[in-house]
N, C-alpha and C. Protein backbone atom coordinates (compact mmCIF):
# COMPACT_ATOMS: atom_id res chain seq x y z
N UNK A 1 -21.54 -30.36 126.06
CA UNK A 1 -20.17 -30.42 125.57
C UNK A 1 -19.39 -31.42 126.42
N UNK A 2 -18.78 -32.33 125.88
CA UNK A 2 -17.87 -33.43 126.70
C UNK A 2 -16.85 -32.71 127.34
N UNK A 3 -16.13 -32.58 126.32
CA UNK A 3 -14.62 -31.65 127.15
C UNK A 3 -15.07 -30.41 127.63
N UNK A 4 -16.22 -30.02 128.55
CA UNK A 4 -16.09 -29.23 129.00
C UNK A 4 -14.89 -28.65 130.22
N UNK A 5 -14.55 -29.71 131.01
CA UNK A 5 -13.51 -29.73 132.03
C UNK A 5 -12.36 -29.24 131.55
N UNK A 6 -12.06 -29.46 130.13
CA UNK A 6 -10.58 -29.15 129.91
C UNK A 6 -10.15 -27.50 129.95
N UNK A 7 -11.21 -27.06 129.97
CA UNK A 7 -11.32 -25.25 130.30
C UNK A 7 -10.70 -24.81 131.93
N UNK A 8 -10.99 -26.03 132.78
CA UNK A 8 -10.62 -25.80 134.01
C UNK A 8 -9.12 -26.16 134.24
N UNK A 9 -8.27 -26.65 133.03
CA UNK A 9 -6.82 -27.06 133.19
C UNK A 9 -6.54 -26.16 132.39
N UNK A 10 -7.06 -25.89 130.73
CA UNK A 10 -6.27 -24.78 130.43
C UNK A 10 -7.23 -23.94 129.61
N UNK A 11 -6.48 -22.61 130.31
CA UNK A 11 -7.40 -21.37 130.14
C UNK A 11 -7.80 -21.09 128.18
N UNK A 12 -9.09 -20.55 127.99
CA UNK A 12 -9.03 -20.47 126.90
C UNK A 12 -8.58 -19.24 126.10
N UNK A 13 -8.01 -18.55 126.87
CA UNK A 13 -7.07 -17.43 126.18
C UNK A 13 -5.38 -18.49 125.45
N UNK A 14 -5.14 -19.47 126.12
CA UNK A 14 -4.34 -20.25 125.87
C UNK A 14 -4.90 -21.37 124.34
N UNK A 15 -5.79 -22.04 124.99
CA UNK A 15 -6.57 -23.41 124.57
C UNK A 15 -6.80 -23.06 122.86
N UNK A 16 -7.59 -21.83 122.74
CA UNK A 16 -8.23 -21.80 121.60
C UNK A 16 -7.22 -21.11 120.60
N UNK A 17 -6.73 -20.33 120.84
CA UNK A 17 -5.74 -19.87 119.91
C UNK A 17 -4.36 -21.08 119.36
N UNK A 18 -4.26 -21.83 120.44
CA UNK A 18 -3.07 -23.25 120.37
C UNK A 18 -4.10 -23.87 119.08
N UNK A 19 -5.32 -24.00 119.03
CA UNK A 19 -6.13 -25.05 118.48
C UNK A 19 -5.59 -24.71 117.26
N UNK A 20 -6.36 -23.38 116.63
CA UNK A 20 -6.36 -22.90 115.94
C UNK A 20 -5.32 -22.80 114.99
N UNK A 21 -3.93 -22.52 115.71
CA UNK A 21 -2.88 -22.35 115.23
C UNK A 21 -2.67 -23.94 114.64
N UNK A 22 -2.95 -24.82 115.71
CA UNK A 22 -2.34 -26.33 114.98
C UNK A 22 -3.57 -26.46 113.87
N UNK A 23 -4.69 -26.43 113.75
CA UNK A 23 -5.08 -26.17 112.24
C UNK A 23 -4.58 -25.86 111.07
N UNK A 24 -4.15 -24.06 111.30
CA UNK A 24 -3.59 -23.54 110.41
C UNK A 24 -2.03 -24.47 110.26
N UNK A 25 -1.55 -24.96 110.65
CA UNK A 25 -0.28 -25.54 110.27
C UNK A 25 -0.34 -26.64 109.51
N UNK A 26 -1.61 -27.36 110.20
CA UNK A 26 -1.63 -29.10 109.44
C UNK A 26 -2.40 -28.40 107.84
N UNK A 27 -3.08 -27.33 107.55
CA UNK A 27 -3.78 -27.48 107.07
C UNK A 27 -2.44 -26.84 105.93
N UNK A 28 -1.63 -25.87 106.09
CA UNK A 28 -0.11 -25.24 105.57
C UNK A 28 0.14 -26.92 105.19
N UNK A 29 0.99 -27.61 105.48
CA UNK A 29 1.17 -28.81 105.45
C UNK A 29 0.75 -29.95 104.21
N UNK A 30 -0.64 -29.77 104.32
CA UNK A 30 -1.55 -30.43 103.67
C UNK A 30 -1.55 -29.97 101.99
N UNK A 31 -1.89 -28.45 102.13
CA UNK A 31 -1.33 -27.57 100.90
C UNK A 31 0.04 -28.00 100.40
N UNK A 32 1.22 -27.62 100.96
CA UNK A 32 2.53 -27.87 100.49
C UNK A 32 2.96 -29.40 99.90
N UNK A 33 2.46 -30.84 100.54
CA UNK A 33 2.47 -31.58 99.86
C UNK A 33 2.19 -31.66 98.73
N UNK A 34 0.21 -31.40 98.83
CA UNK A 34 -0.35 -31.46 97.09
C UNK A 34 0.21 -30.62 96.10
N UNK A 35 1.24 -29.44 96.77
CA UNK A 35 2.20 -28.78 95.43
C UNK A 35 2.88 -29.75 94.88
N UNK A 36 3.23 -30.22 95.69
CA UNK A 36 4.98 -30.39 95.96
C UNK A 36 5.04 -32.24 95.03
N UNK A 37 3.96 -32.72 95.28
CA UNK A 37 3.91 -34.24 94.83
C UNK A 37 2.69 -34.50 93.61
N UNK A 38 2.21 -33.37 92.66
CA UNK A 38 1.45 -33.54 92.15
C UNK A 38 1.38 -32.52 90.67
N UNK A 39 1.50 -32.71 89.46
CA UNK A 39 1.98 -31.74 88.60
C UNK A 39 0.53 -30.81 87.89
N UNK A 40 -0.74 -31.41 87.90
CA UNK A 40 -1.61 -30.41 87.42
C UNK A 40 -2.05 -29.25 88.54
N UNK A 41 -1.90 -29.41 89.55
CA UNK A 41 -2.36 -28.22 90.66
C UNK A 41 -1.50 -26.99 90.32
N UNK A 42 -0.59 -27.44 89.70
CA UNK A 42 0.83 -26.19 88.79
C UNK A 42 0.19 -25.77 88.06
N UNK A 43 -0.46 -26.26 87.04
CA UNK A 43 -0.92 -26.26 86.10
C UNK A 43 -2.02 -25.33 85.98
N UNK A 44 -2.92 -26.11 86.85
CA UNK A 44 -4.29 -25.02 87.30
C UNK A 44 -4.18 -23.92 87.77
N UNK A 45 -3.46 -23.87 88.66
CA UNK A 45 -2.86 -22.34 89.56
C UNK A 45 -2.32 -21.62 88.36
N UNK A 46 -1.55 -21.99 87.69
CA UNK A 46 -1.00 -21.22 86.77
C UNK A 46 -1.81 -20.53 85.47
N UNK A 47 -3.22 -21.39 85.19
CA UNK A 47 -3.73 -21.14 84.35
C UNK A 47 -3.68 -21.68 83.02
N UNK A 48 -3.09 -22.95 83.18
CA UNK A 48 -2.66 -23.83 81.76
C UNK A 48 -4.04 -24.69 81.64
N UNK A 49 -3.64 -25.43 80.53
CA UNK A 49 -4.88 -26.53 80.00
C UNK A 49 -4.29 -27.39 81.13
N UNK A 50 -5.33 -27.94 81.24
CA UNK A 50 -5.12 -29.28 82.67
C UNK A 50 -4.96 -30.19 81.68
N UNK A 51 -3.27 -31.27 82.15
CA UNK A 51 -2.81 -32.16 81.12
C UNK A 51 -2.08 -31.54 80.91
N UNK A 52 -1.50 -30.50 80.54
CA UNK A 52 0.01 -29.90 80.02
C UNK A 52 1.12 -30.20 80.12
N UNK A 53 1.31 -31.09 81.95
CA UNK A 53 2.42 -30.97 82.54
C UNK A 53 3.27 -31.88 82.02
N UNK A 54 4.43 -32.32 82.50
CA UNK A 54 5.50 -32.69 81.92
C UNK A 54 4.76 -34.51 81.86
N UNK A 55 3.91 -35.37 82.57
CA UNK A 55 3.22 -36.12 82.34
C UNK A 55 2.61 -36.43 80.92
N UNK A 56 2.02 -35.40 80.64
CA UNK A 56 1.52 -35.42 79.52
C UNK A 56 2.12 -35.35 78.08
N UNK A 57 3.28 -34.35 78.30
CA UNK A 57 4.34 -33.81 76.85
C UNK A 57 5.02 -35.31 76.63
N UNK A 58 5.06 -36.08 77.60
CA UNK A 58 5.91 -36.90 77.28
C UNK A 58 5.01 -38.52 76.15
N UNK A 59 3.60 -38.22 77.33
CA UNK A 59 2.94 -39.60 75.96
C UNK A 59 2.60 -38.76 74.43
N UNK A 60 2.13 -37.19 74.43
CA UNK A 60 2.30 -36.70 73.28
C UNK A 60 3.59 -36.38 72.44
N UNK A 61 4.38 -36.40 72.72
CA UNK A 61 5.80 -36.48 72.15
C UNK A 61 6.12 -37.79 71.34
N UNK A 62 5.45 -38.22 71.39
CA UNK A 62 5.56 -39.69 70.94
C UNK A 62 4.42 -39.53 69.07
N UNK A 63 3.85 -38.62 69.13
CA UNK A 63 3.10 -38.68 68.16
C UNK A 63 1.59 -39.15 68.49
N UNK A 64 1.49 -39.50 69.80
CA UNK A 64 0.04 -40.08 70.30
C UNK A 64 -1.38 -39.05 70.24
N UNK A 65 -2.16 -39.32 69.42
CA UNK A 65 -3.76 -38.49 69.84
C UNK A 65 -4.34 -39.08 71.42
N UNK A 66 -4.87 -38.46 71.38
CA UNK A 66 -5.70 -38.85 73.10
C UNK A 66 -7.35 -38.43 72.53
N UNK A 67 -7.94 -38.85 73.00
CA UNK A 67 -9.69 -38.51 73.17
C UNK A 67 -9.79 -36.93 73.88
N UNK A 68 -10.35 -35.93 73.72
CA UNK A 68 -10.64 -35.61 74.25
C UNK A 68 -11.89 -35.17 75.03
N UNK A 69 -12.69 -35.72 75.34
CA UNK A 69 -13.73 -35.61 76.26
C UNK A 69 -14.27 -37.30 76.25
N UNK A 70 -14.89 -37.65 77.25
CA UNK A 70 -15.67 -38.82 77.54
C UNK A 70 -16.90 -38.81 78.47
N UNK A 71 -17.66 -40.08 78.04
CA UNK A 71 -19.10 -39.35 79.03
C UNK A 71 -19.54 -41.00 79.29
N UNK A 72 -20.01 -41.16 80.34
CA UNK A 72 -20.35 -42.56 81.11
C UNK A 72 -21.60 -42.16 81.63
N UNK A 73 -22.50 -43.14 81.26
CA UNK A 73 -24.19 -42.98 81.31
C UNK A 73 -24.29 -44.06 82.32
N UNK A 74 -24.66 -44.52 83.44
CA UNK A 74 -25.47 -45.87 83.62
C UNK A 74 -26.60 -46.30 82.38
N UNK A 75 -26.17 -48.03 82.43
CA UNK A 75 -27.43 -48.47 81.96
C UNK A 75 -28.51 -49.23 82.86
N UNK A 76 -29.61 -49.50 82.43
CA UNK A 76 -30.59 -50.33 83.33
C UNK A 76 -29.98 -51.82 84.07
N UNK A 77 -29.23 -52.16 83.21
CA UNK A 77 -28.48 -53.56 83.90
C UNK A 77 -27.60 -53.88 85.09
N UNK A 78 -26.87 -52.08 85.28
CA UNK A 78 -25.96 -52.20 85.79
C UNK A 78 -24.96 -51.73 85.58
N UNK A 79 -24.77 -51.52 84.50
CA UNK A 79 -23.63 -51.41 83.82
C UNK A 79 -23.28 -49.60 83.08
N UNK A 80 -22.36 -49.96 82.45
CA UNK A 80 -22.39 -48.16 81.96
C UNK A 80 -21.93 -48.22 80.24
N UNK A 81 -22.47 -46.95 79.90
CA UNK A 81 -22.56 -46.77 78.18
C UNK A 81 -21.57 -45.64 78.35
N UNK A 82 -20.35 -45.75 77.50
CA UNK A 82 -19.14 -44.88 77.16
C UNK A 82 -19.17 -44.31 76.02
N UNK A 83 -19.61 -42.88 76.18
CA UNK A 83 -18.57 -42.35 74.92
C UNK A 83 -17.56 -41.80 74.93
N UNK A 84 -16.72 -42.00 73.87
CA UNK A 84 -15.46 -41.67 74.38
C UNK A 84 -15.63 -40.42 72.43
N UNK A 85 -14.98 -39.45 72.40
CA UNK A 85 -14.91 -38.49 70.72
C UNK A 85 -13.80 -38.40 70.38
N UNK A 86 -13.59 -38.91 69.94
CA UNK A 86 -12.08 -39.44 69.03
C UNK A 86 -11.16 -38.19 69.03
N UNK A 87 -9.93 -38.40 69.03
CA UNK A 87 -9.25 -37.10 68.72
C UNK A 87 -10.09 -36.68 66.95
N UNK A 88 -10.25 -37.29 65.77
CA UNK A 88 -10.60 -37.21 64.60
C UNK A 88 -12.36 -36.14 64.49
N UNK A 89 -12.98 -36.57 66.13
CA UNK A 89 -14.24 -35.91 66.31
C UNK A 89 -15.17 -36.87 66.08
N UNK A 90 -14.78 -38.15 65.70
CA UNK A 90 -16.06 -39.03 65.41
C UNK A 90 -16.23 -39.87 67.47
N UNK A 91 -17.76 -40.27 67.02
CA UNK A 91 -17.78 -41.19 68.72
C UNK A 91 -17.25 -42.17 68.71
N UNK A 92 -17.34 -42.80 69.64
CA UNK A 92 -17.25 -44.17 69.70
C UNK A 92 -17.95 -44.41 71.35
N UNK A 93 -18.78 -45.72 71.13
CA UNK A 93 -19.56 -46.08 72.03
C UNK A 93 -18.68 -47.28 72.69
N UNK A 94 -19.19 -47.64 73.93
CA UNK A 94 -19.05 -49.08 74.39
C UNK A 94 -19.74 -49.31 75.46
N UNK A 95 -20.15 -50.33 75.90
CA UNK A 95 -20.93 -50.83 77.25
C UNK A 95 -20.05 -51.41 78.08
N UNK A 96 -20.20 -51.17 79.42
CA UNK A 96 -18.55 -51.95 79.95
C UNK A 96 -20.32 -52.60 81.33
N UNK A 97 -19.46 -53.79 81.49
CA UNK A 97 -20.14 -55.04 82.88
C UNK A 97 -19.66 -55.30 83.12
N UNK A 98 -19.98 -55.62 84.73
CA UNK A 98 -19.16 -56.20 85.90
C UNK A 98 -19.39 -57.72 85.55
N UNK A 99 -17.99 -58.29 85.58
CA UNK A 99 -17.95 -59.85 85.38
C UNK A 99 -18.12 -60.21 86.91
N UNK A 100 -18.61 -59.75 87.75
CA UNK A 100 -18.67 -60.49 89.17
C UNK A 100 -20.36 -61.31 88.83
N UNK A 101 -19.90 -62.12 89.28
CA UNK A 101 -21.05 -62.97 89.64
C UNK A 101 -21.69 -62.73 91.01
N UNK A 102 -23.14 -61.98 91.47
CA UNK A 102 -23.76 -62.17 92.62
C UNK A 102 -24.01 -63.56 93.37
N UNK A 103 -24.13 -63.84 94.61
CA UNK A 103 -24.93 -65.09 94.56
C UNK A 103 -26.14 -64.98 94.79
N UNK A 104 -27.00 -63.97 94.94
CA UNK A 104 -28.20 -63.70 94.64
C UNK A 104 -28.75 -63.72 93.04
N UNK A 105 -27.83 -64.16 92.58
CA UNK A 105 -28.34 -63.47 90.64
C UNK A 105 -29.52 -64.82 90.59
N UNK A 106 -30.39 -65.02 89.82
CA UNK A 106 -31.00 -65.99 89.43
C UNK A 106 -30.50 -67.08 88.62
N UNK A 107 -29.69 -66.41 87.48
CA UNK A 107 -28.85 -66.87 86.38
C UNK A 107 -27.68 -67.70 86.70
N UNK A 108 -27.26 -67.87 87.84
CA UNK A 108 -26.16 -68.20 88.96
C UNK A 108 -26.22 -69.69 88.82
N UNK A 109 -25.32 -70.73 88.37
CA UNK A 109 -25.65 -71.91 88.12
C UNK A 109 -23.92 -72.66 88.56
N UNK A 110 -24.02 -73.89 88.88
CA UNK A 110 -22.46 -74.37 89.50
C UNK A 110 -23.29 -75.56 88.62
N UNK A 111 -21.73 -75.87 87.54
CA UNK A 111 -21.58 -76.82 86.77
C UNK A 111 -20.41 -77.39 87.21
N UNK A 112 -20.27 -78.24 86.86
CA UNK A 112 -19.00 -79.56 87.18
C UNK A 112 -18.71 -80.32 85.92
């Protein structure tokens, strides 16, 4: 143990309970933000559909469908295969690729 010495400045009837306590506070802390700055953790705690919150009423208020569920596969290339199920229930596919160019690629060519 490195800090073993620090036992010889302060006692651990002191040391460990101080620790402890500043844990429990940062960790109080840590909780009260993610209430406090974030609207589905309301949501969840409360037992609602995740998406409910006032975030959400507002792009559906508009008359908007949303997808609900989506699923991202890797493909062999690299890349990934999307489905996304329509609010209507039908799929829809897409392949999404990284436009970065490696400079290891083979295919890698400088034209002028």
């Amino acid at each position: 143990m490195n800090n073993a010495k620090m036992w010889l400045v302060v006692s651990p009837t002191v040391g460990v309970p101080l620790f402890l306590g500043a844990v429990a506070v940062g960790s109080f802390a840590v909780h009260v933000a993610v209430l406090s700055n974030t609207t589905w953790v309301a949501d969840f705690l409360s037992g609602n559909e995740l998406g409910a919150g006032e975030e959400m009423s507002a792009i559906t208020a508009d008359g908007v469908d949303t997808a609900k569920a989506s699923y991202a596969i890797p493909t062999d290339d690299g890349g990934l295969e999307v489905t996304i199920i329509l609010p209507d229930g039908t799929p829809a596919k897409a392949i999404l690729q990284s436009s970065d160019l490696m400079a290891t690629d083979a295919s890698y060519s400088v034209t002028q």
